[in-house]
C-alpha atoms as a PDB file:
ATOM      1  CA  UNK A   1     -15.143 -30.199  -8.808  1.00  0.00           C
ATOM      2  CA  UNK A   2     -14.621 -30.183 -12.567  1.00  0.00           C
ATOM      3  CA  UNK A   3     -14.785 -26.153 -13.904  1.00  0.00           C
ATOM      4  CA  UNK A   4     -14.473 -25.546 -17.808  1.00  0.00           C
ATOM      5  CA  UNK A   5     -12.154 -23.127 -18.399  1.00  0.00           C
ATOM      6  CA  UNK A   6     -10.539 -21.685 -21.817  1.00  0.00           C
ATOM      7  CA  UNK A   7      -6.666 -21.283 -22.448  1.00  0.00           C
ATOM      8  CA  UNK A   8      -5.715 -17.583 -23.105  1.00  0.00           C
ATOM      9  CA  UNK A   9      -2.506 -15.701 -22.703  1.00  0.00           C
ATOM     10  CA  UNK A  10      -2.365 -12.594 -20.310  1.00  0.00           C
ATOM     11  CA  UNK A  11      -1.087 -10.342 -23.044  1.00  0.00           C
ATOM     12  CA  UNK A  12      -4.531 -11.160 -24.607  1.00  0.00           C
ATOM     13  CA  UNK A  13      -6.390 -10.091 -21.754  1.00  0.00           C
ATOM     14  CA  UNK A  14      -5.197  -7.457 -20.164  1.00  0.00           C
ATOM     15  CA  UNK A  15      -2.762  -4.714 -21.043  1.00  0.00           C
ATOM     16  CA  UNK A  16       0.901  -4.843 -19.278  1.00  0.00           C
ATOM     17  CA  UNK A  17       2.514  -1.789 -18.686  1.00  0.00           C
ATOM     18  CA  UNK A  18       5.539  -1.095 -16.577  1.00  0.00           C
ATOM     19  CA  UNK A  19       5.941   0.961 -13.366  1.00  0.00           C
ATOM     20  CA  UNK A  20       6.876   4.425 -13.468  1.00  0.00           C
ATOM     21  CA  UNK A  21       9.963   5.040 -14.575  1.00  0.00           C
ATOM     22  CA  UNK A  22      11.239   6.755 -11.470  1.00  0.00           C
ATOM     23  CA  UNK A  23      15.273   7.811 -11.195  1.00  0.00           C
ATOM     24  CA  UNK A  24      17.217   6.166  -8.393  1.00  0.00           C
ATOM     25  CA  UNK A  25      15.167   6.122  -5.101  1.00  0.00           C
ATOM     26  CA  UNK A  26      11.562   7.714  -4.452  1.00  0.00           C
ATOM     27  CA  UNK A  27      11.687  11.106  -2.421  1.00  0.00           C
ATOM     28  CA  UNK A  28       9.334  11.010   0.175  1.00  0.00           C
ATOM     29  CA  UNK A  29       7.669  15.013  -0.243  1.00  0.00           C
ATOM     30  CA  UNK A  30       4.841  15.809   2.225  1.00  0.00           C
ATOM     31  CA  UNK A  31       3.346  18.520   0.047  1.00  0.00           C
ATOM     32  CA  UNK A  32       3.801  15.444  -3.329  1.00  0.00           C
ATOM     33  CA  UNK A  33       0.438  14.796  -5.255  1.00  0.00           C
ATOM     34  CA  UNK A  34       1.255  11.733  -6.122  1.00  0.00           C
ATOM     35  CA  UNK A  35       1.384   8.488  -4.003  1.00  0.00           C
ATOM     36  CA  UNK A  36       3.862   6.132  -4.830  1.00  0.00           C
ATOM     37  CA  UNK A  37       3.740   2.385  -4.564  1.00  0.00           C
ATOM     38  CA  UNK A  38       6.348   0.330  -3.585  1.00  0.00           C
ATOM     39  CA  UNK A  39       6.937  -2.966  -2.719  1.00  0.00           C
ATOM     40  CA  UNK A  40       6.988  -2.793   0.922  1.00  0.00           C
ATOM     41  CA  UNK A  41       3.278  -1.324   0.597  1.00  0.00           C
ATOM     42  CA  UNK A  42       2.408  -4.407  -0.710  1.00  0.00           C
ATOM     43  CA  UNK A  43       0.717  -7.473   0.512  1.00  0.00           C
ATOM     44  CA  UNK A  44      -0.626 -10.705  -1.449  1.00  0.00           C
ATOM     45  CA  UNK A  45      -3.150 -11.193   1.553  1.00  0.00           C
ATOM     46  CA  UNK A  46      -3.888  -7.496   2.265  1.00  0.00           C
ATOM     47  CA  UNK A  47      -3.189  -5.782  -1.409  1.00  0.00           C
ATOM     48  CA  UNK A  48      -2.075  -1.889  -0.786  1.00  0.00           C
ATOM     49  CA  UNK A  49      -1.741  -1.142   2.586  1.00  0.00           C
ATOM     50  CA  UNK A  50      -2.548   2.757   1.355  1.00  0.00           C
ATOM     51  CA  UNK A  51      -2.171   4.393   4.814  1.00  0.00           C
ATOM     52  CA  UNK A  52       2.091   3.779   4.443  1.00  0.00           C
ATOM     53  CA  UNK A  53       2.280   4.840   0.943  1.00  0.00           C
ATOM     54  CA  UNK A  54       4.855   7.753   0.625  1.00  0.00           C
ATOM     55  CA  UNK A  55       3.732  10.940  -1.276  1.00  0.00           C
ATOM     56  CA  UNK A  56       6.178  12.600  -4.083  1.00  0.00           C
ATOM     57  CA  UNK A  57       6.157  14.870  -6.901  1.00  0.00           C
ATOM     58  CA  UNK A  58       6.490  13.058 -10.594  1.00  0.00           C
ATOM     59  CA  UNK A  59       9.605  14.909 -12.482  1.00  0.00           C
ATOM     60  CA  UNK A  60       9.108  13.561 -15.845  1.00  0.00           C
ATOM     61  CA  UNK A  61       6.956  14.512 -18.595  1.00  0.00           C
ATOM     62  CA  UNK A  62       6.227  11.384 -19.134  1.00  0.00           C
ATOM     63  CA  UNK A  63       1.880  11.215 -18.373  1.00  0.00           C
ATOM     64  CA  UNK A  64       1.670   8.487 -16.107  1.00  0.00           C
ATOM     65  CA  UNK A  65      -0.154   5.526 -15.853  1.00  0.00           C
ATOM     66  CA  UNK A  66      -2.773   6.207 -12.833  1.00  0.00           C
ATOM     67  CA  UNK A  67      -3.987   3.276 -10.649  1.00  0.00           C
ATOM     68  CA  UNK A  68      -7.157   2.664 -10.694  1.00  0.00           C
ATOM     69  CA  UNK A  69      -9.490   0.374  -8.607  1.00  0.00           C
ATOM     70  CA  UNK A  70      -9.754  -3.086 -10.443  1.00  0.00           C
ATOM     71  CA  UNK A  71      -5.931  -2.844 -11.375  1.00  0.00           C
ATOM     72  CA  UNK A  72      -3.806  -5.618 -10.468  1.00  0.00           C
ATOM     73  CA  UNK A  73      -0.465  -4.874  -9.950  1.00  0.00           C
ATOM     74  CA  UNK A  74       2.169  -7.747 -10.164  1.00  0.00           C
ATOM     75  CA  UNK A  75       5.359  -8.156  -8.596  1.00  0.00           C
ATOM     76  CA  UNK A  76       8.007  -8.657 -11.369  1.00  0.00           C
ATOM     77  CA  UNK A  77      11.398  -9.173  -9.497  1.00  0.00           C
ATOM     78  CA  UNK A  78      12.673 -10.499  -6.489  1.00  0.00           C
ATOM     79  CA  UNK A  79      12.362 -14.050  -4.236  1.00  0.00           C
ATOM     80  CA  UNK A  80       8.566 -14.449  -5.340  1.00  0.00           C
ATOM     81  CA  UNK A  81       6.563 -13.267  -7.699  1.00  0.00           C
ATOM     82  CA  UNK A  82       2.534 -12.712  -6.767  1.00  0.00           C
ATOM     83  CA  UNK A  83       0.067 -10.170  -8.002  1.00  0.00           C
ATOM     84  CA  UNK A  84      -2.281  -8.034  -5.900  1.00  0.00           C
ATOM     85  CA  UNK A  85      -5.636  -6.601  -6.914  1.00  0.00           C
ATOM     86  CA  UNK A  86      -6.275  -3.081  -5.930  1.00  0.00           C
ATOM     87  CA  UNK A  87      -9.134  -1.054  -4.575  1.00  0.00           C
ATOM     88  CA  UNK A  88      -9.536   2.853  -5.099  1.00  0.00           C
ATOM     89  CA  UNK A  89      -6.472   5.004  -4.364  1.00  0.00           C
ATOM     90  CA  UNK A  90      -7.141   7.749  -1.824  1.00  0.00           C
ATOM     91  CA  UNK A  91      -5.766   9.961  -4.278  1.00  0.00           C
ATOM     92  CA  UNK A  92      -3.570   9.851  -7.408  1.00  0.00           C
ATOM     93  CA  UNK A  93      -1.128   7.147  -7.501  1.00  0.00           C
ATOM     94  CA  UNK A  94       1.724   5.201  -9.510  1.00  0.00           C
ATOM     95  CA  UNK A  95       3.792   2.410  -8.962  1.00  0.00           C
ATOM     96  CA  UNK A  96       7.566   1.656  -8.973  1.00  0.00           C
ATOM     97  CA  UNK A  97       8.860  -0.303 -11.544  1.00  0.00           C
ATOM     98  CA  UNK A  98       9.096  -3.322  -9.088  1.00  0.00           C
ATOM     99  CA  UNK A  99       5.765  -3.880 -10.685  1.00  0.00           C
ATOM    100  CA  UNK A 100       3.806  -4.402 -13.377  1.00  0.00           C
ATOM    101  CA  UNK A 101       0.528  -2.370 -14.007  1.00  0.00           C
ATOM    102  CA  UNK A 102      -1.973  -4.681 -15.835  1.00  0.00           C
ATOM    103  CA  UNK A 103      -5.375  -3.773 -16.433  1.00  0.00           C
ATOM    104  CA  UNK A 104      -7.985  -6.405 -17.909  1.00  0.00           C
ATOM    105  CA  UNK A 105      -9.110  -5.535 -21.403  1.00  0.00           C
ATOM    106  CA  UNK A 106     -12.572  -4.195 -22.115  1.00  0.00           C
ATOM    107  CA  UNK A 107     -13.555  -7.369 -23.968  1.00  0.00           C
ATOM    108  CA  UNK A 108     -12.078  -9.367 -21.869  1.00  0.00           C
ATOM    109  CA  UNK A 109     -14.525 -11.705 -19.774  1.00  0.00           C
ATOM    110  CA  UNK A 110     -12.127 -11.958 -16.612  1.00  0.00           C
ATOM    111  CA  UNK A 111     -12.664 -10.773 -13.022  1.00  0.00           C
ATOM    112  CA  UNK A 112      -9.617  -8.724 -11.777  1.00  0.00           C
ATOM    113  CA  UNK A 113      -9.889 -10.599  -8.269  1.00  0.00           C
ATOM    114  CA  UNK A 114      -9.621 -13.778 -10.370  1.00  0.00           C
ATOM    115  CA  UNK A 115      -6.610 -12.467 -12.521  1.00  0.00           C
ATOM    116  CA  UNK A 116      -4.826 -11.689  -9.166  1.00  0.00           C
ATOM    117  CA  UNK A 117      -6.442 -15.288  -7.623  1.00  0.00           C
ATOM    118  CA  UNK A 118      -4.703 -17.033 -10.414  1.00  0.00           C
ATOM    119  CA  UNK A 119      -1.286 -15.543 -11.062  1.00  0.00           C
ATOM    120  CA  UNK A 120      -0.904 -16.406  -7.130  1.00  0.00           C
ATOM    121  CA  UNK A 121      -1.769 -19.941  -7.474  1.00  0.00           C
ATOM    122  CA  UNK A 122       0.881 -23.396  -7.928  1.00  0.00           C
ATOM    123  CA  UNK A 123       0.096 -23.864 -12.011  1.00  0.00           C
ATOM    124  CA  UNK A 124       0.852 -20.189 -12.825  1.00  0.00           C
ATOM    125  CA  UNK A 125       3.662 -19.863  -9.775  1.00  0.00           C
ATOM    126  CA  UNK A 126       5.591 -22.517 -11.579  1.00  0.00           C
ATOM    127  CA  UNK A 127       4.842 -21.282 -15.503  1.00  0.00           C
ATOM    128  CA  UNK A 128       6.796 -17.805 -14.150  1.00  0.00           C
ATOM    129  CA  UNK A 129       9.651 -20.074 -12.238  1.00  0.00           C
ATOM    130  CA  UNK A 130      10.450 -21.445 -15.251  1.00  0.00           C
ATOM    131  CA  UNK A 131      10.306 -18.199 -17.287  1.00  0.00           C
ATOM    132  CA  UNK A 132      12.477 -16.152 -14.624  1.00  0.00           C
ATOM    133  CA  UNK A 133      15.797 -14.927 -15.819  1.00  0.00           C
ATOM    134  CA  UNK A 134      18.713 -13.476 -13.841  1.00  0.00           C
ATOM    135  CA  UNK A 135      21.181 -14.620 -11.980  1.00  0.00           C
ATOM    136  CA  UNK A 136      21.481 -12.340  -8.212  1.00  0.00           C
ATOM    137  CA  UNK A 137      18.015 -11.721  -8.641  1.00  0.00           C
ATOM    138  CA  UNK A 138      15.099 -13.166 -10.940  1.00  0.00           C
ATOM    139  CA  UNK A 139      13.078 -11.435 -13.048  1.00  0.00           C
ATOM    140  CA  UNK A 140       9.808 -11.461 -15.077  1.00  0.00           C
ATOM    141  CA  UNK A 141      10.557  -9.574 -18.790  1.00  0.00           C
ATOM    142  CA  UNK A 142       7.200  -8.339 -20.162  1.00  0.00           C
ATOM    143  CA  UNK A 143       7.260 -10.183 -23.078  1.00  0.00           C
ATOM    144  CA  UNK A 144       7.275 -13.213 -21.464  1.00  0.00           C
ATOM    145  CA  UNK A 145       4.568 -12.373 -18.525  1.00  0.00           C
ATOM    146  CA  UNK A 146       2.184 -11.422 -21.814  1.00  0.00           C
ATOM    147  CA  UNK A 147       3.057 -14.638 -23.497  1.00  0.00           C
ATOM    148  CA  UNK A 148       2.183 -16.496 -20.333  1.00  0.00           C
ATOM    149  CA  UNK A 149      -1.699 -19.264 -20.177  1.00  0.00           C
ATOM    150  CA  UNK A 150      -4.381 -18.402 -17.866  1.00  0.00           C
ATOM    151  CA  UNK A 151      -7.055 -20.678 -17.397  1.00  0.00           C
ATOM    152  CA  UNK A 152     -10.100 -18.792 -17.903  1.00  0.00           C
ATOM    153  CA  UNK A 153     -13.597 -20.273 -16.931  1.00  0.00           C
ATOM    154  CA  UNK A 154     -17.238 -18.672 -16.923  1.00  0.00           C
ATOM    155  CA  UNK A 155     -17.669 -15.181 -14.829  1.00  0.00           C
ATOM    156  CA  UNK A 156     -19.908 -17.339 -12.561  1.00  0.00           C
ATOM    157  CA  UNK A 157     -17.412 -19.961 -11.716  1.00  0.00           C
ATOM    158  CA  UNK A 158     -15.013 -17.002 -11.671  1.00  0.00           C
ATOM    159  CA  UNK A 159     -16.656 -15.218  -8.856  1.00  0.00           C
ATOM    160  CA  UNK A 160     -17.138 -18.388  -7.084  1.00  0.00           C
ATOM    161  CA  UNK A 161     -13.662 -18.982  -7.145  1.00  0.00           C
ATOM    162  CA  UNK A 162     -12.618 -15.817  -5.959  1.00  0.00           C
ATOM    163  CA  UNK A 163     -15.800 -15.588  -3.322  1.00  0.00           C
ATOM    164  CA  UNK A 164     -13.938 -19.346  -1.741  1.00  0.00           C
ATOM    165  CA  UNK A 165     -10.576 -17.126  -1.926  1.00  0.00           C
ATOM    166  CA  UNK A 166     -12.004 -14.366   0.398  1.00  0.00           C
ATOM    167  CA  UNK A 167     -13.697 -16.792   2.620  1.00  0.00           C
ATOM    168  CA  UNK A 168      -9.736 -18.686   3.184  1.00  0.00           C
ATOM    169  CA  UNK A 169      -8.474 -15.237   3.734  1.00  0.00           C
ATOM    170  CA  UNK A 170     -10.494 -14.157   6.364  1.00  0.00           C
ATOM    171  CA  UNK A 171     -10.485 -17.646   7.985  1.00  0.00           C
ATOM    172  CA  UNK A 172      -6.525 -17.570   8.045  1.00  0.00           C
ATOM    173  CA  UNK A 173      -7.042 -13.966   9.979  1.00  0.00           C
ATOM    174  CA  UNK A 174      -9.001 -15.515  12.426  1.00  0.00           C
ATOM    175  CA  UNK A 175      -7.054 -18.739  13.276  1.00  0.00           C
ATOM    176  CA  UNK A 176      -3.746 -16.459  13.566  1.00  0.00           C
ATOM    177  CA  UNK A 177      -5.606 -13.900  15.997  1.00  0.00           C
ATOM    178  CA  UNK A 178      -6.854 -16.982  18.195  1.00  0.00           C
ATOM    179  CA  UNK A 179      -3.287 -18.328  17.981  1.00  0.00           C
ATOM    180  CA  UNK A 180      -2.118 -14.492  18.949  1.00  0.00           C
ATOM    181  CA  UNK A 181      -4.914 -14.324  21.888  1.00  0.00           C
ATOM    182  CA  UNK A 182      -3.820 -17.917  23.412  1.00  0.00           C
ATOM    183  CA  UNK A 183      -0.115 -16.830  22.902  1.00  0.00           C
ATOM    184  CA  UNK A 184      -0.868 -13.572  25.140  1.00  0.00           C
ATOM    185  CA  UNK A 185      -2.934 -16.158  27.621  1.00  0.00           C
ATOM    186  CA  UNK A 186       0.419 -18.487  28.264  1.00  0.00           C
ATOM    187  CA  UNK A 187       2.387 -15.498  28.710  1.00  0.00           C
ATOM    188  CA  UNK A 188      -0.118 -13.755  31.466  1.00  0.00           C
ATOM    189  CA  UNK A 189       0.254 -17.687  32.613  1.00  0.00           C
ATOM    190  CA  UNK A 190       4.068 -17.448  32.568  1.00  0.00           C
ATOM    191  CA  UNK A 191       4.508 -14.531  34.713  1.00  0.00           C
ATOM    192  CA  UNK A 192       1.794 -14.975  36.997  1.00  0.00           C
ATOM    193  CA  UNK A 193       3.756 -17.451  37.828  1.00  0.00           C
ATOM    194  CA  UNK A 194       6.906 -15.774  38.314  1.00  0.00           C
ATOM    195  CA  UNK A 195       5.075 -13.317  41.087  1.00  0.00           C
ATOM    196  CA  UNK A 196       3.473 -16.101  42.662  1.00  0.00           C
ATOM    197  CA  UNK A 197       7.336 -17.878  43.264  1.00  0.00           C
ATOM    198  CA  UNK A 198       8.361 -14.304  44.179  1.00  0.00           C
ATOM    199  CA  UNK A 199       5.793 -13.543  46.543  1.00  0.00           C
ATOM    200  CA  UNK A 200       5.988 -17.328  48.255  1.00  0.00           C
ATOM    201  CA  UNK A 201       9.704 -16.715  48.459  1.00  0.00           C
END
């Protein structure tokens, strides 16, 4: 179906700020305020998985940057680059400078979900393939995520889009758990078998 959409660049959309600056690795501190998201929390399906999230104490002075539900947070380096957009943090939280923190602009007429939807789909995947730098491992600069074109139709068509997304996702879940379920089913199969031989024997 043909959806009108207007060009725009991310950087004049949402605002991209970088991870907390943590030192060296995150301590893991069970009396921490602060959750601390890091890349193995994250999903593209799922988003934060919040329950595995470590908790640590902030050193710096710096004031950080608190997630928010309705925050997208985008993975910047590694083997793939997706985004993920995020719902309420149980409590206060930050995240590693694996990602960036972007947050749609007040004016901006773009659905977060979308945003996320987008940056995860072929036409964007290959504007940031060809925008990666590095050599042992690729990277996303700021600059050039801000400089980047989103295709931006109606809010309507927008939450259409992302309504189809949610429908796929939840459809995938349930084809994998009836291919889990049958896979269980042949393997009962399997070693019935096994006692039946045994017991015959």
């Amino acid at each position: 179906m043909a959806i009108e959409a207007k060009f725009s660049t991310i950087g004049a959309l949402t605002f991209v700020r970088s991870g907390y600056p943590f030192r060296g690795s995150i301590d893991e501190s069970s009396a921490g305020d602060v959750l601390a998201v890091q890349m193995r929390d994250v999903d593209a399906d799922v988003g934060v998985s919040w329950n595995g999230v470590i908790r640590t104490s902030l050193a710096g002075r710096k004031q950080p940057d608190w997630l928010k539900a309705g925050d997208v947070l985008f993975v910047s380096k590694g083997v793939s680059f997706y985004a993920v957009c995020i719902d309420e943090p149980p409590s206060p939280a930050v995240c590693s400078p694996h990602f960036f923190h972007l947050q749609v602009a007040p004016h901006a007429l773009l659905l977060p979900e979308f945003l996320a939807w987008q940056i995860n789909q072929p036409p964007f995947q290959r504007q940031l393939q060809q925008a990666a730098e590095g050599s042992s491992q690729l990277s996303i600069r700021r600059p050039v995520l801000e400089l980047l074109t989103l295709s931006v139709p109606s809010l309507a068509d927008q939450k259409h889009i992302v309504g189809l997304a949610a429908l796929a996702r939840q459809e995938r879940h349930t084809l994998q758990q009836l291919i889990h379920n049958r896979e269980l089913q042949l393997h009962a199969l399997a070693e019935d078998l096994v006692h039946s031989a045994q017991a015959f024997n």
